[in-house]
C-alpha atoms as a PDB file:
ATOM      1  CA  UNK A   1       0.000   0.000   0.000  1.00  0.00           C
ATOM      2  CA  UNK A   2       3.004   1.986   0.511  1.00  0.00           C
ATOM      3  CA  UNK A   3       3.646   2.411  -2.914  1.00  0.00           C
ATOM      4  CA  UNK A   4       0.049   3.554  -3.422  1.00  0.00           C
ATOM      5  CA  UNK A   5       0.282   7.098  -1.349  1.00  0.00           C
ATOM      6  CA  UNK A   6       1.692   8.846  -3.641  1.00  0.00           C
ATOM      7  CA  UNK A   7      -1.942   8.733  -5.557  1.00  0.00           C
ATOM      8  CA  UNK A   8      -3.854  10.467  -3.328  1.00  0.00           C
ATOM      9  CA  UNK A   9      -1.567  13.686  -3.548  1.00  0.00           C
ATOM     10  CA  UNK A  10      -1.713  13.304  -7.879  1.00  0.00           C
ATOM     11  CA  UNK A  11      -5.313  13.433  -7.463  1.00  0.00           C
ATOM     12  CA  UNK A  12      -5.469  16.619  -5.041  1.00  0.00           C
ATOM     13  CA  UNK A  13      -2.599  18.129  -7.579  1.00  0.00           C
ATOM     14  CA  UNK A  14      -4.946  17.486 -10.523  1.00  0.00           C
ATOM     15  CA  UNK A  15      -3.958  14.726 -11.863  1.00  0.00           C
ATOM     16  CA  UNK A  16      -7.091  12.086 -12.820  1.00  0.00           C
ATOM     17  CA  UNK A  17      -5.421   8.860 -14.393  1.00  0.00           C
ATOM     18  CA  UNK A  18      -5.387   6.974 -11.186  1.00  0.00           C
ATOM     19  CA  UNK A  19      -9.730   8.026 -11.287  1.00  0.00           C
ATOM     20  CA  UNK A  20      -9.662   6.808 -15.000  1.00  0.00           C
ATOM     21  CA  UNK A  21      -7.896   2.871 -13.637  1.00  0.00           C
ATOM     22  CA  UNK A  22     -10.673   2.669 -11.743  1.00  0.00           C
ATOM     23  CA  UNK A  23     -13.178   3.427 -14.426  1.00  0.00           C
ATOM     24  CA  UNK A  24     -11.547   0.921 -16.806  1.00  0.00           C
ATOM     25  CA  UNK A  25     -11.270  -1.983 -14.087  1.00  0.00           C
ATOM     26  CA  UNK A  26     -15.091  -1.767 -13.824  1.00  0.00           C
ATOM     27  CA  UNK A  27     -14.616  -1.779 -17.794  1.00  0.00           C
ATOM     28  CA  UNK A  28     -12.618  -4.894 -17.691  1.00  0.00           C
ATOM     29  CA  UNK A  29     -14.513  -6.871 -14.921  1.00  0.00           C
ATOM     30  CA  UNK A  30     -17.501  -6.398 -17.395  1.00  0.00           C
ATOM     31  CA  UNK A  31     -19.569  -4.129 -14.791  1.00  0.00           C
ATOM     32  CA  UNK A  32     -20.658  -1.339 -17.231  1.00  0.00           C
ATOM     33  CA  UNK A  33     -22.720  -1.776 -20.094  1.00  0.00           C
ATOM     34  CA  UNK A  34     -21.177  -1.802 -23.812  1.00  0.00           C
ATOM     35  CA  UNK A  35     -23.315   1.417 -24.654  1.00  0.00           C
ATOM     36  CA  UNK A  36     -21.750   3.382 -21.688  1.00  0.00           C
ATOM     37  CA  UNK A  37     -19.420   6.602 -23.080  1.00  0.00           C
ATOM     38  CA  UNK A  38     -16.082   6.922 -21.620  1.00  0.00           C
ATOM     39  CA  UNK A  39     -15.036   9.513 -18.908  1.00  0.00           C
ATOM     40  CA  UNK A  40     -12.307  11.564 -20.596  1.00  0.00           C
ATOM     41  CA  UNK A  41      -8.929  10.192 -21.182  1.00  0.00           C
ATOM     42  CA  UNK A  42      -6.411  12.271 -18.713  1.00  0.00           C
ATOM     43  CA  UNK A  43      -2.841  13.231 -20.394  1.00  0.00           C
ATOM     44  CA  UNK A  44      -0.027  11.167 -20.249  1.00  0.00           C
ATOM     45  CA  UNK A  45      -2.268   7.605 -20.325  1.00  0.00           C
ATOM     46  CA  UNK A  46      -0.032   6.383 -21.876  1.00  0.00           C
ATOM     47  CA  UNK A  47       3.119   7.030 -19.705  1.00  0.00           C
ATOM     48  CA  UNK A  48       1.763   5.610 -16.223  1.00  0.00           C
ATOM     49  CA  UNK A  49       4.484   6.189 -13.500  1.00  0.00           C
ATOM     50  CA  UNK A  50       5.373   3.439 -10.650  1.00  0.00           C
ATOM     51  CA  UNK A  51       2.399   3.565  -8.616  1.00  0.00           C
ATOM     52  CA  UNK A  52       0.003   4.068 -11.317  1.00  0.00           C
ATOM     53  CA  UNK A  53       1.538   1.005 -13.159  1.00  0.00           C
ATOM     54  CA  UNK A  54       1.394  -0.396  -9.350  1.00  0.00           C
ATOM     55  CA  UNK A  55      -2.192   0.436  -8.877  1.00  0.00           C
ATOM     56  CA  UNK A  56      -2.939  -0.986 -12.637  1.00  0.00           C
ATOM     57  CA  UNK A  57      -1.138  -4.303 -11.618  1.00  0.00           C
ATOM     58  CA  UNK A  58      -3.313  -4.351  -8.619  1.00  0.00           C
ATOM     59  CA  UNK A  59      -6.339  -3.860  -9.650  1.00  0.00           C
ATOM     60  CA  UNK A  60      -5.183  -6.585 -12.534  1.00  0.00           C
ATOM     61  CA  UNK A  61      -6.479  -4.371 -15.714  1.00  0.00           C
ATOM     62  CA  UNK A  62      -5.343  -6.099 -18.752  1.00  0.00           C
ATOM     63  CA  UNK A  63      -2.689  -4.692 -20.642  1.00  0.00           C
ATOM     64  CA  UNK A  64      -4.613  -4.588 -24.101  1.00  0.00           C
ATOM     65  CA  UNK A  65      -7.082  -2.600 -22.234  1.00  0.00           C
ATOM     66  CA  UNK A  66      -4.907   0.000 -20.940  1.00  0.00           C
ATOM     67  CA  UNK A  67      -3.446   0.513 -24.224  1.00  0.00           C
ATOM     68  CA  UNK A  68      -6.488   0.939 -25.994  1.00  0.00           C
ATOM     69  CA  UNK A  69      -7.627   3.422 -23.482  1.00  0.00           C
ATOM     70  CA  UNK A  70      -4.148   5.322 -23.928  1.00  0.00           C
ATOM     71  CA  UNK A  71      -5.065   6.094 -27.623  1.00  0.00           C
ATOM     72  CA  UNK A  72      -7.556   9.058 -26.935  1.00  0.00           C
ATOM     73  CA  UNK A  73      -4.563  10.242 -24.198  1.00  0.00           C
ATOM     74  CA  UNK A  74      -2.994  13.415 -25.505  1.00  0.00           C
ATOM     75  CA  UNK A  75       0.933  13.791 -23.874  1.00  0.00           C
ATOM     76  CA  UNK A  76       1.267  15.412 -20.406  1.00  0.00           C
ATOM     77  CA  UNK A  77       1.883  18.951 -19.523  1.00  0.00           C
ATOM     78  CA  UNK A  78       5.021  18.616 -17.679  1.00  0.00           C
ATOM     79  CA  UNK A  79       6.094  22.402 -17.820  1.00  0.00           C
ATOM     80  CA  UNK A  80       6.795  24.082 -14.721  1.00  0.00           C
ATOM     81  CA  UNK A  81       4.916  26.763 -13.150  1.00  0.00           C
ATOM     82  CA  UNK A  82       5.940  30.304 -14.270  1.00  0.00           C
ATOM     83  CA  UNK A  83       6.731  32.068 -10.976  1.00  0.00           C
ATOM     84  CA  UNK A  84       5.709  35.537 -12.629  1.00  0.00           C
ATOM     85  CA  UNK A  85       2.141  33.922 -14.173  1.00  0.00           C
ATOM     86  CA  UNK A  86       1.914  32.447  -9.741  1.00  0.00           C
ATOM     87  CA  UNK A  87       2.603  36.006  -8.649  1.00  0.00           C
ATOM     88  CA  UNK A  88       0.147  37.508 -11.550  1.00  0.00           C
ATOM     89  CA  UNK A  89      -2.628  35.114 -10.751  1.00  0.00           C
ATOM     90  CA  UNK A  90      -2.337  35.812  -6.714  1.00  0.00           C
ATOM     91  CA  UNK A  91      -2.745  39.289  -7.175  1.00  0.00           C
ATOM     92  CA  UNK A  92      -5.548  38.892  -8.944  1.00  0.00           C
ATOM     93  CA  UNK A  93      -7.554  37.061  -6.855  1.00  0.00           C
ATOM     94  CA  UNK A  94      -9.916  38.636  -4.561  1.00  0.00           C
ATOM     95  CA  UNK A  95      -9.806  40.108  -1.333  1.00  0.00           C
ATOM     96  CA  UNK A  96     -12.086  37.855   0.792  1.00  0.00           C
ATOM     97  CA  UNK A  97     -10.763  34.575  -1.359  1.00  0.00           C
ATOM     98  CA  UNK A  98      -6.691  36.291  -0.190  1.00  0.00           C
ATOM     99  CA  UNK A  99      -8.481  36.453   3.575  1.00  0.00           C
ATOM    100  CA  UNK A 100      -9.977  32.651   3.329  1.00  0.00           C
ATOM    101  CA  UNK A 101      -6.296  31.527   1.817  1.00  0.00           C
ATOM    102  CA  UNK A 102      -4.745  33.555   5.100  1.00  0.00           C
ATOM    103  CA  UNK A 103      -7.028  32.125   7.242  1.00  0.00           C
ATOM    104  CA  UNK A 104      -6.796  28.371   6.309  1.00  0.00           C
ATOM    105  CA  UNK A 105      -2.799  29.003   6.538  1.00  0.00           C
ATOM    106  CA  UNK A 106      -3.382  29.347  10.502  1.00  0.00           C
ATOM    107  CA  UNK A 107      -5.834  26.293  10.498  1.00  0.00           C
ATOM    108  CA  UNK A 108      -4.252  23.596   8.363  1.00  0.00           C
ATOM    109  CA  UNK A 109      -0.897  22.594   7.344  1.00  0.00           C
ATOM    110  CA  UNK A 110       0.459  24.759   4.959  1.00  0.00           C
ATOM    111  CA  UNK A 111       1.230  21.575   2.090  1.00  0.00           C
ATOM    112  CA  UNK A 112      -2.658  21.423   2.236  1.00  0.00           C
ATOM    113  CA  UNK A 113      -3.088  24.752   1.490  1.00  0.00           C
ATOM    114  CA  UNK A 114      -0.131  25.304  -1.009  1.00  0.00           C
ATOM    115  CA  UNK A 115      -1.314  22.098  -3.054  1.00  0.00           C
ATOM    116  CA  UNK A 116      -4.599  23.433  -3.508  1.00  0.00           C
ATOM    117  CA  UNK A 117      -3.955  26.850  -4.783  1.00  0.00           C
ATOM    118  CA  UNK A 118      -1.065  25.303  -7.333  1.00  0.00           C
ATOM    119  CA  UNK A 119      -3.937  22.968  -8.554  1.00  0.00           C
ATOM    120  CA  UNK A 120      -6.544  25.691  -9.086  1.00  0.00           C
ATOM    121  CA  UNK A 121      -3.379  27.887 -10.702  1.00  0.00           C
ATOM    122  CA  UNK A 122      -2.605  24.910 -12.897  1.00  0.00           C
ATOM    123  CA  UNK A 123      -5.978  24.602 -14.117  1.00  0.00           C
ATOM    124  CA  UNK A 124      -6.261  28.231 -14.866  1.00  0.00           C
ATOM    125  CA  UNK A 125      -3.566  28.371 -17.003  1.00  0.00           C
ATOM    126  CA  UNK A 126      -2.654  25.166 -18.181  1.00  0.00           C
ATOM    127  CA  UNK A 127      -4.468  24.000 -21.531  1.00  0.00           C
ATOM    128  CA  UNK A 128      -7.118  21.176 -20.917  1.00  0.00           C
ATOM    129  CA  UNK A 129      -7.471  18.207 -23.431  1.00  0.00           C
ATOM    130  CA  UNK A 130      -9.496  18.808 -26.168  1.00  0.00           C
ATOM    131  CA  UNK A 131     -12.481  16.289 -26.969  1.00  0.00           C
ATOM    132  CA  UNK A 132     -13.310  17.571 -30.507  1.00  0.00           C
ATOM    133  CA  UNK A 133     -10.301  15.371 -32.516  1.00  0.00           C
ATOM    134  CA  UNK A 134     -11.136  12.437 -30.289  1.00  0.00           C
ATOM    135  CA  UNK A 135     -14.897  11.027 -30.009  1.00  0.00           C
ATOM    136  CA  UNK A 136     -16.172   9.791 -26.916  1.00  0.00           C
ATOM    137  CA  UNK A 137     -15.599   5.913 -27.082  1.00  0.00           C
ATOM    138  CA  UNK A 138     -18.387   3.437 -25.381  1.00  0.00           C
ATOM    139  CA  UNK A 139     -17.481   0.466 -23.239  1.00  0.00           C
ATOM    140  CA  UNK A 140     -17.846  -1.995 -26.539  1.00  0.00           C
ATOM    141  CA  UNK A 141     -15.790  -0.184 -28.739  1.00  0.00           C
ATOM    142  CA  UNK A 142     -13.069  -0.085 -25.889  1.00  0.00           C
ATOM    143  CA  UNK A 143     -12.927  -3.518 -25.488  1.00  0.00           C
ATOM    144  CA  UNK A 144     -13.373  -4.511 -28.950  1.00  0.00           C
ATOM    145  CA  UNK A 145      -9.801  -1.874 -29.497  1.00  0.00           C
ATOM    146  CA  UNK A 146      -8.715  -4.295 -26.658  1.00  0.00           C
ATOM    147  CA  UNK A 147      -9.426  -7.485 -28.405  1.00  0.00           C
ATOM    148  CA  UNK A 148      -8.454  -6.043 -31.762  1.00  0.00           C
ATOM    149  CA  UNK A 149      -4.743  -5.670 -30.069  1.00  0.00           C
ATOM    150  CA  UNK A 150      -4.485  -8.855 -28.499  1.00  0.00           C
ATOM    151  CA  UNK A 151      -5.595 -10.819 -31.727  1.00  0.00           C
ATOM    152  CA  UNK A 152      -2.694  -8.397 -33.462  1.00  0.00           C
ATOM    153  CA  UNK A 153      -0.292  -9.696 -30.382  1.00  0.00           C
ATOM    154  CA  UNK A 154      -1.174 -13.163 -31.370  1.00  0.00           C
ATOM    155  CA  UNK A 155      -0.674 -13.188 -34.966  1.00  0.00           C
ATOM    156  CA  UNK A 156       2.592 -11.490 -34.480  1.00  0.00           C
ATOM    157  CA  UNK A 157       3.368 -14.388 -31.776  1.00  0.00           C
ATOM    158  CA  UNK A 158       2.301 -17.173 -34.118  1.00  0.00           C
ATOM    159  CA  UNK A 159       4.456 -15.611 -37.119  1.00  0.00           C
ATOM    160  CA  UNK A 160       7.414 -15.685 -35.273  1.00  0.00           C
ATOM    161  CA  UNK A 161       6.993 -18.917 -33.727  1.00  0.00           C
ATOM    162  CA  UNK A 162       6.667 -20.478 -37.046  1.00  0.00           C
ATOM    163  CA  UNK A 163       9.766 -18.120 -38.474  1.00  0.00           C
ATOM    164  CA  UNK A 164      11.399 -20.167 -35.927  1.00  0.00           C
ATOM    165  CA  UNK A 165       9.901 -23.673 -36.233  1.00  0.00           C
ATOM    166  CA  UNK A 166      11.165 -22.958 -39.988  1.00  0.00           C
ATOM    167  CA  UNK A 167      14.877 -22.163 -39.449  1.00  0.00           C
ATOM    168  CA  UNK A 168      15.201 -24.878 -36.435  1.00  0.00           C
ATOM    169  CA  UNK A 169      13.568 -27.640 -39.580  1.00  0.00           C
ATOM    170  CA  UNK A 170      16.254 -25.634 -41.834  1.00  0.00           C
ATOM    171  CA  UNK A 171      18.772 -25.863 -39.618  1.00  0.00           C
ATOM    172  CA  UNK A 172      17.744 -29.415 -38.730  1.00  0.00           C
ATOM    173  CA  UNK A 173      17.744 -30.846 -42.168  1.00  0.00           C
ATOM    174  CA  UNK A 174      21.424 -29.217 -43.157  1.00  0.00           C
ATOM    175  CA  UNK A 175      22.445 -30.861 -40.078  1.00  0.00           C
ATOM    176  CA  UNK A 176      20.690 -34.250 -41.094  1.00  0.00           C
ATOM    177  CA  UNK A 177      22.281 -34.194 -44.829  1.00  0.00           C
ATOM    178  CA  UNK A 178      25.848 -33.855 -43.199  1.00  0.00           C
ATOM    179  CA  UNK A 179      24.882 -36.649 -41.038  1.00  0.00           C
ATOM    180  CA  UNK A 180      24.444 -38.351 -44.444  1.00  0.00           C
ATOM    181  CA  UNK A 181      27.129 -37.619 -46.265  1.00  0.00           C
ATOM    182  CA  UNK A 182      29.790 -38.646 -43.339  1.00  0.00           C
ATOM    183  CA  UNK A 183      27.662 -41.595 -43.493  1.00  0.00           C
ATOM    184  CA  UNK A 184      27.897 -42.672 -47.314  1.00  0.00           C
ATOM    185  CA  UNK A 185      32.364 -42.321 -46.691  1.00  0.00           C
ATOM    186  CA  UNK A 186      31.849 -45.114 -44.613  1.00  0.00           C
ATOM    187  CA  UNK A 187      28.472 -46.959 -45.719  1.00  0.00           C
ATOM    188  CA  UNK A 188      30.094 -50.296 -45.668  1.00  0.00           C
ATOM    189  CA  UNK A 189      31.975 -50.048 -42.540  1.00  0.00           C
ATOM    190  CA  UNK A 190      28.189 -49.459 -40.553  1.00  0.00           C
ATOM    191  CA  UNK A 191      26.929 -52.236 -42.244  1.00  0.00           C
ATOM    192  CA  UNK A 192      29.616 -54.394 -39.995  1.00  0.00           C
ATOM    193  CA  UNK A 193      28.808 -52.150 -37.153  1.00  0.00           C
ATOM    194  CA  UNK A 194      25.454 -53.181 -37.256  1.00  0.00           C
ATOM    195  CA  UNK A 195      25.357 -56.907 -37.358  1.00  0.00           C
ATOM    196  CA  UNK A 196      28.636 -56.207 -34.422  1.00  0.00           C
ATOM    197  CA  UNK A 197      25.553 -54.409 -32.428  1.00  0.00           C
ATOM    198  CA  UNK A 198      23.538 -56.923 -32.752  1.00  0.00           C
ATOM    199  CA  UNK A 199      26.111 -59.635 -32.135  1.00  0.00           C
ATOM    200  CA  UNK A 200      25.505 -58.546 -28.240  1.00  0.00           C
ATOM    201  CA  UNK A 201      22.643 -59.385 -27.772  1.00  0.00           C
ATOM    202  CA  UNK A 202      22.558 -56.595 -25.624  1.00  0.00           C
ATOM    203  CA  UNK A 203      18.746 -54.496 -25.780  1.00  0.00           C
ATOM    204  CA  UNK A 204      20.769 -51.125 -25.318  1.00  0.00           C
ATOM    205  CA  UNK A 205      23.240 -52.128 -28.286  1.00  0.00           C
ATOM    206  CA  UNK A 206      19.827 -53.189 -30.234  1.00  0.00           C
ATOM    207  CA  UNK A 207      18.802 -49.581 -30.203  1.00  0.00           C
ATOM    208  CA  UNK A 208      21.881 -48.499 -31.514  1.00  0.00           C
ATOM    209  CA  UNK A 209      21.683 -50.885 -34.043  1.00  0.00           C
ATOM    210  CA  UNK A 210      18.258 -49.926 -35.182  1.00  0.00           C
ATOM    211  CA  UNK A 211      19.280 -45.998 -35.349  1.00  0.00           C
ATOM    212  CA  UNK A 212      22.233 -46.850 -37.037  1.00  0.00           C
ATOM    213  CA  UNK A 213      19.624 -48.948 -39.644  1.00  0.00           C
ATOM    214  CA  UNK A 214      17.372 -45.788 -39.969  1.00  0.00           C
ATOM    215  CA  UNK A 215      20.165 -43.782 -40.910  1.00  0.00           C
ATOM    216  CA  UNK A 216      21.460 -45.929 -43.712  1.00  0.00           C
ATOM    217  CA  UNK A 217      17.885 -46.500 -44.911  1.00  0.00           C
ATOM    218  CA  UNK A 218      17.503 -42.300 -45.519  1.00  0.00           C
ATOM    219  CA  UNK A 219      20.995 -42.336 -47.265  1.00  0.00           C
ATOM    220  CA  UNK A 220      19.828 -45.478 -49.670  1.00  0.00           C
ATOM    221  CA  UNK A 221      16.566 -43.170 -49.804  1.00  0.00           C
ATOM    222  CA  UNK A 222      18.404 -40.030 -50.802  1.00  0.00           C
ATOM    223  CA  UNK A 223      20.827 -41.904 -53.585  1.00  0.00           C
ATOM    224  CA  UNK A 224      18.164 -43.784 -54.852  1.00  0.00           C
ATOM    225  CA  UNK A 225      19.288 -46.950 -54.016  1.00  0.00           C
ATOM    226  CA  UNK A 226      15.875 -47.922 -51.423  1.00  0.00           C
ATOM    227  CA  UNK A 227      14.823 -51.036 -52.792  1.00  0.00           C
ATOM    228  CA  UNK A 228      18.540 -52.822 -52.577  1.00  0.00           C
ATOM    229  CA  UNK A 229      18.574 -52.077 -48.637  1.00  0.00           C
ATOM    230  CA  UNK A 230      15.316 -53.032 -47.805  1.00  0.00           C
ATOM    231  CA  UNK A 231      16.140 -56.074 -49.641  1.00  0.00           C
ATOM    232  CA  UNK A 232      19.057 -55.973 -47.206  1.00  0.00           C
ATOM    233  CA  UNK A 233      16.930 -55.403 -44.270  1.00  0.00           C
ATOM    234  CA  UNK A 234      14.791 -58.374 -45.120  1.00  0.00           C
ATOM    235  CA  UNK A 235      17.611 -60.836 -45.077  1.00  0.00           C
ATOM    236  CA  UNK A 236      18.635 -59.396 -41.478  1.00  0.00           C
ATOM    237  CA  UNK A 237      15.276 -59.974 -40.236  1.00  0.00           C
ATOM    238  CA  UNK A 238      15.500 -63.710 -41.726  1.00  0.00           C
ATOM    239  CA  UNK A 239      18.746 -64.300 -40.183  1.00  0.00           C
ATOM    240  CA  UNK A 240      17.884 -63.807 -36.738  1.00  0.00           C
ATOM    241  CA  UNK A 241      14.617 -64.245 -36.807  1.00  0.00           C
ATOM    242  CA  UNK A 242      15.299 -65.867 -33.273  1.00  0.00           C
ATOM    243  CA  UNK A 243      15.549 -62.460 -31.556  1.00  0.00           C
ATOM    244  CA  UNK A 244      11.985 -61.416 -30.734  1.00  0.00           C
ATOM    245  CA  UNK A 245      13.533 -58.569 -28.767  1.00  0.00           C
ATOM    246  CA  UNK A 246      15.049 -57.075 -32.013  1.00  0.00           C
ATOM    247  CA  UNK A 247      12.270 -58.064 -34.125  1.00  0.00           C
ATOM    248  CA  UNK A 248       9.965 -55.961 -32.385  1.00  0.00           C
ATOM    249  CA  UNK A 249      12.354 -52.562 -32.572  1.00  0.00           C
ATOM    250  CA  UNK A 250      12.668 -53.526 -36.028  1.00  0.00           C
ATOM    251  CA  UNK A 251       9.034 -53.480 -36.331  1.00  0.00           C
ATOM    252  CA  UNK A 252       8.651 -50.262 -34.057  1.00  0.00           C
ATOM    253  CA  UNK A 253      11.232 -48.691 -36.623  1.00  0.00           C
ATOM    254  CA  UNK A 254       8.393 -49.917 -39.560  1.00  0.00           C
ATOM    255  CA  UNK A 255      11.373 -51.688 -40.875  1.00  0.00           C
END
């Protein structure tokens, strides 16, 4: 709550976005109807300090939302108050409002006091958002801006996750073709390997045996040479046709 305080003096300086977070939660816990019309936006929506961005979190308003909502926000007046436009606007006032400002000096603390009278300067002099360039938005078309962003979030999620799926198959394949090609230098040599691995009779050496068969079946695929090793194949299976154990990875492989 700590980081909350802060609020209460934005508010009593004039500033209305943490009033607005509370409009849109009711917004996004579907409490207002979709016809409603929107308060106006305050300046600088869309550049919510710590304990705005604190209360937002809190109050768990949904990103999409807040973003939305930040689109009728014009930027925020961050200029500092002229000290000759103060003095100007002080002298000006009138004598029983000078009197009532004197008098509240001896009854309250003087922050209270100085805040309000820089918040009724500030508004006196300090442009206000215009509504003309930006219609009043209702409740539906908020969320539907909402929902229109996180549908644009997703699409941009989904493209890039299938950018990557494409260079990891990329990358994948190159990586499978130099398997290959190490693999047809020494074609004959894993032939011997293989009926070595199976020699064993060991279940772990099996496996090994049955990978090492899967590769030299793509490489026979690739070259064009299929038919000749799963004529190979098919003698292997004949000769030890007594090995139910290897028969069945064989058959797991769909060899």
């Amino acid at each position: 709550m700590s980081s909350l305080a802060p609020l209460r003096a934005d508010i009593l300086a004039g500033d209305l976005r943490c009033l607005y977070l509370g409009w849109l939660n009711c917004v996004g816990c579907r409490e207002l109807d979709d016809e409603e019309t929107e308060p106006p936006v305050p300046p600088g929506f869309d550049e919510l300090n710590a304990p705005l961005r604190t209360l937002a979190d809190f109050l768990r308003i949904d990103d999409f939302l807040l973003e939305a909502a930040a689109e009728a926000s014009g930027p925020l007046d961050t200029r500092s108050d002229s000290i000759e436009e103060l003095r100007s606007w002080i002298e000006a006032l009138p004598s029983p409002e000078k009197t009532s400002l004197l008098y509240r000096l001896t009854q309250e603390p003087p922050m209270v006091v100085q805040r309000d009278m820089l918040r009724r300067f500030r508004q006196d002099h300090r442009p206000q958002p215009s509504r003309s360039e930006v219609p009043a938005r209702t409740v539906g078309q908020l969320l539907e801006a909402a929902d229109r962003r996180l549908q644009e979030t997703r699409r941009l999620v989904a493209e890039k996750k299938a950018r990557e799926d494409a260079r990891r198959k990329e990358e994948a394949a190159r990586a499978r073709q130099k398997h290959l090609d190490a693999l047809a230098k020494r074609e004959a040599q894993a032939w011997e390997e293989i009926d070595a691995l199976i020699a064993t009779h060991q279940p772990k050496k099996y496996d090994e045996a049955v990978q090492l068969l899967r590769d030299l079946r793509d490489l026979a695929e690739r070259e064009g040479r299929i038919d000749s090793a799963l004529a190979r194949l098919m003698v292997m299976r004949e000769t030890h046709s007594n090995k139910p154990s290897l028969l069945r990875r064989l058959d797991d492989a769909k060899f």
